[in-house]
N, C-alpha and C. Protein backbone atom coordinates (compact mmCIF):
# COMPACT_ATOMS: atom_id res chain seq x y z
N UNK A 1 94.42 96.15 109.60
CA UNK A 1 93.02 95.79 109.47
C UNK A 1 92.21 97.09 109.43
N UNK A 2 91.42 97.28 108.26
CA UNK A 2 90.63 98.42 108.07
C UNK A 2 89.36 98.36 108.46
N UNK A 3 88.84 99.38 109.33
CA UNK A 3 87.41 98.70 109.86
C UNK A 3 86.45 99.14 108.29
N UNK A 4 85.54 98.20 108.39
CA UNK A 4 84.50 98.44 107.60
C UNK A 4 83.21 99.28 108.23
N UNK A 5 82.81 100.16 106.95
CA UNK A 5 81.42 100.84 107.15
C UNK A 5 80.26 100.37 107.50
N UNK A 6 80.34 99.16 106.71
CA UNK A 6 78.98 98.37 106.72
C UNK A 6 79.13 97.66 107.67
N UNK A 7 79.46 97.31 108.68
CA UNK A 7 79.80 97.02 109.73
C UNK A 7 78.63 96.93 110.76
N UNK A 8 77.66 96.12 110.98
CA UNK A 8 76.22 96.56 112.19
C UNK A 8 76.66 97.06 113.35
N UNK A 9 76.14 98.31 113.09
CA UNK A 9 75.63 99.16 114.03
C UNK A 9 76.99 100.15 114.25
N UNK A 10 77.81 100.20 112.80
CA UNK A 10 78.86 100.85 112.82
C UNK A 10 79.89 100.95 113.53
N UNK A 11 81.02 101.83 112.72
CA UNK A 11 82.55 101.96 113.58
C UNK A 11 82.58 101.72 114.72
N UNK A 12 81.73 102.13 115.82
CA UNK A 12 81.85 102.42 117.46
C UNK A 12 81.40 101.36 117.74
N UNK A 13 80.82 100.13 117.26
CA UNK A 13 80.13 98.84 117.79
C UNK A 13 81.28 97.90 117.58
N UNK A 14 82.17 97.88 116.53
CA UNK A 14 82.82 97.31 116.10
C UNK A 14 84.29 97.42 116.69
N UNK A 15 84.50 98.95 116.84
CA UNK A 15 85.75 98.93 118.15
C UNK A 15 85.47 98.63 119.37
N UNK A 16 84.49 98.81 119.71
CA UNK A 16 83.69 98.27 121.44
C UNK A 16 84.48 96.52 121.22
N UNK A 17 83.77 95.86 120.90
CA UNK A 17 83.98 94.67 120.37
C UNK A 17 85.47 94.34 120.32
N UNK A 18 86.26 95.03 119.48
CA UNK A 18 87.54 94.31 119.29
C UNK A 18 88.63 95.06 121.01
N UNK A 19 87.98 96.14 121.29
CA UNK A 19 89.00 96.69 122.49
C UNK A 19 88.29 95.74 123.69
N UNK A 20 87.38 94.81 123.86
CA UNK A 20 86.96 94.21 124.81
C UNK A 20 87.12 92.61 125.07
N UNK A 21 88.18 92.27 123.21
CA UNK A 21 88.61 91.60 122.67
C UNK A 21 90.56 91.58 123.36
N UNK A 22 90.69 92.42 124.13
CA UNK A 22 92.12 93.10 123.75
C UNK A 22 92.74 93.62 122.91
N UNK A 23 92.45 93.92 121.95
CA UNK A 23 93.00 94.67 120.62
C UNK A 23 93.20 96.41 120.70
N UNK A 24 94.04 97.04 120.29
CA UNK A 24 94.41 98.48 120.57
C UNK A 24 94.42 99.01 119.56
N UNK A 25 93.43 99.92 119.09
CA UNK A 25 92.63 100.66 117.95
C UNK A 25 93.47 102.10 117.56
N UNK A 26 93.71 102.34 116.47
CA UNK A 26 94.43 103.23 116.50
C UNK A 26 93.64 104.06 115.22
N UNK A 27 93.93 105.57 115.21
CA UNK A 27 92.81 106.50 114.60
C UNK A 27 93.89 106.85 113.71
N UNK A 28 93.81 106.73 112.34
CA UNK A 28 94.64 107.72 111.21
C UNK A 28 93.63 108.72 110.65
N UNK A 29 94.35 109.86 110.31
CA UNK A 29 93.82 111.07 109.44
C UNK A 29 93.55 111.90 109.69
N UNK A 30 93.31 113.08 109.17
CA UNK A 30 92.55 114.03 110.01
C UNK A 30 91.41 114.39 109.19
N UNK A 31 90.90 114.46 108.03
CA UNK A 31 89.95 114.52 107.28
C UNK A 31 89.22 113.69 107.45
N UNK A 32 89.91 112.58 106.53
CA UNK A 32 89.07 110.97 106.20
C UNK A 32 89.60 110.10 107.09
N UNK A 33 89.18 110.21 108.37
CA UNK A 33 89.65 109.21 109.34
C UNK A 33 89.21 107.88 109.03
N UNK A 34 90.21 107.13 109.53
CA UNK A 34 90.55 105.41 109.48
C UNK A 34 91.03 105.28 110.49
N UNK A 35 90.09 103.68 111.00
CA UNK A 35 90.72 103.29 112.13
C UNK A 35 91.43 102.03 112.10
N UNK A 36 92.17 101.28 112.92
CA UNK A 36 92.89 100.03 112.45
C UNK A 36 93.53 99.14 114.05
N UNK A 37 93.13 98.38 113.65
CA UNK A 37 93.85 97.42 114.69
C UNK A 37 95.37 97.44 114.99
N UNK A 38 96.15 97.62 115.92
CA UNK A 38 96.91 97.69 115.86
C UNK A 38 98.21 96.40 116.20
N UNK A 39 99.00 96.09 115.53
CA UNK A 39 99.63 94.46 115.95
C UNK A 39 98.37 93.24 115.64
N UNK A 40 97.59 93.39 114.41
CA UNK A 40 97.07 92.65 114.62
C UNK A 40 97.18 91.18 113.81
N UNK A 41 98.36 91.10 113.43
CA UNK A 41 99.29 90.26 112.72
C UNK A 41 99.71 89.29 114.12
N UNK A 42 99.71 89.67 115.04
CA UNK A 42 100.39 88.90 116.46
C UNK A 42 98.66 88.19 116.49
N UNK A 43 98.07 88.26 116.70
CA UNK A 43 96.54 87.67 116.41
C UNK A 43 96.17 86.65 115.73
N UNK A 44 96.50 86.36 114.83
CA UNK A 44 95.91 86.06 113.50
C UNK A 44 96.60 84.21 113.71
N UNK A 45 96.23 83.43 113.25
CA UNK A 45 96.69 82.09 113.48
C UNK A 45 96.04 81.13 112.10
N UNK A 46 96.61 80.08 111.84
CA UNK A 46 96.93 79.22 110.72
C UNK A 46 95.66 78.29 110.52
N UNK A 47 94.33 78.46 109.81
CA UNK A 47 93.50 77.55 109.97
C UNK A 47 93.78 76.58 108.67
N UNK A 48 94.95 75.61 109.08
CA UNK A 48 94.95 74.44 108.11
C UNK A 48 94.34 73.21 108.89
């Protein structure tokens, strides 16, 4: 899961949110950093 830019009130509002969620955020890059949920396939559930 790739966080989005447009995101209100940006990156840091949006990881607040999912790490308070339980979710464990993980930082790629060293330039163009990306951040991403990590296991977040164990999450995710079937809306039929």
């Amino acid at each position: 899961m790739l966080f989005l830019l447009k995101y209100p009130n940006g990156i840091e509002a949006q990881k607040e949110k999912l790490e308070a969620e339980g979710h464990t955020i993980i930082q790629k890059g060293r330039k163009n950093i990306r951040y991403y949920v990590k296991d977040y396939e164990n999450s995710l559930f079937d809306l039929k």
